[in-house]
Protein backbone atom coordinates (compact mmCIF):
# COMPACT_ATOMS: atom_id res chain seq x y z
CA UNK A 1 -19.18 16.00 1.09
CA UNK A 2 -16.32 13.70 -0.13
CA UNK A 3 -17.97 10.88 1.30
CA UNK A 4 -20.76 11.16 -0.87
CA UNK A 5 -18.74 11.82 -3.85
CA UNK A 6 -17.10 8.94 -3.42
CA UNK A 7 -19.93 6.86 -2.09
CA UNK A 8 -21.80 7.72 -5.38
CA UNK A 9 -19.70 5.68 -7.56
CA UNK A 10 -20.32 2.38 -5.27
CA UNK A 11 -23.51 0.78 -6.12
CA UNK A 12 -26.47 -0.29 -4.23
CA UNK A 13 -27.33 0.42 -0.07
CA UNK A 14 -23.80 -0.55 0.65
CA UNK A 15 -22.21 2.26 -1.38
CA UNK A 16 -25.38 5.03 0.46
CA UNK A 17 -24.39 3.38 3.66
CA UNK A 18 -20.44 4.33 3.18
CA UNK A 19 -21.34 7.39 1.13
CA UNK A 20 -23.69 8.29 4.56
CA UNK A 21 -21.66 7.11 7.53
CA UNK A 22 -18.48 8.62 5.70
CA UNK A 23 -16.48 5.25 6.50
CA UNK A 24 -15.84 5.37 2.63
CA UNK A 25 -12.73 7.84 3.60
CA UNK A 26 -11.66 6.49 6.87
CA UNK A 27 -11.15 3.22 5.22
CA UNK A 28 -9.44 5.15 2.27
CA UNK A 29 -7.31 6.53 5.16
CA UNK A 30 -6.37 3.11 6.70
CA UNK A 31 -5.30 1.75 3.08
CA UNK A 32 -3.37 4.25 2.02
CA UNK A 33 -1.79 4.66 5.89
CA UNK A 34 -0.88 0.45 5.83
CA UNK A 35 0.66 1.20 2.04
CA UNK A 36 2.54 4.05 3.48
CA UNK A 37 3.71 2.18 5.94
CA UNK A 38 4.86 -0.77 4.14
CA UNK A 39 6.77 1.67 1.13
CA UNK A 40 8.51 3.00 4.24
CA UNK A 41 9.47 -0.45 6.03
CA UNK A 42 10.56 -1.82 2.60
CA UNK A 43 12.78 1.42 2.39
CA UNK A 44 14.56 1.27 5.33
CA UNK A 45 15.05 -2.86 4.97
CA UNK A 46 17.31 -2.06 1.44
CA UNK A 47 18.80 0.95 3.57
CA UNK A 48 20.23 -1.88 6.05
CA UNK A 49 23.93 -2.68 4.82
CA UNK A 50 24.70 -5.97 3.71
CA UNK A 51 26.54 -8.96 5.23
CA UNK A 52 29.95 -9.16 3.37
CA UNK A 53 31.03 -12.83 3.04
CA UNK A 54 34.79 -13.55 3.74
CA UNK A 55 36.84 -13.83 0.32
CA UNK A 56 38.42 -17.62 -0.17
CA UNK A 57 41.67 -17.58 -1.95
């Protein structure tokens, strides 16, 4: 059902194709699991304390 909701608002056979075969929302899925992903990596990277250089008097 969601596939061809989506898939509606593409244009020509390629959107009925994806609207049909539902790959529409797996590849939906797989973009929003990669950006996921990357948010989370990014996270935990400024989470990782910092080098402190020694102090030169």
């Amino acid at each position: 059902m969601y596939g061809r909701v989506i898939g509606a608002g593409t244009t020509g056979a390629g959107g009925a194709t994806l609207a049909a075969t539902g790959l529409w929302l797996n590849s939906m899925a797989m973009v929003v699991t990669a950006t996921t992903l990357v948010a989370a990596g990014v996270a935990l990277f400024k989470l990782v304390p910092r080098r402190r250089r020694p102090q030169h008097s």
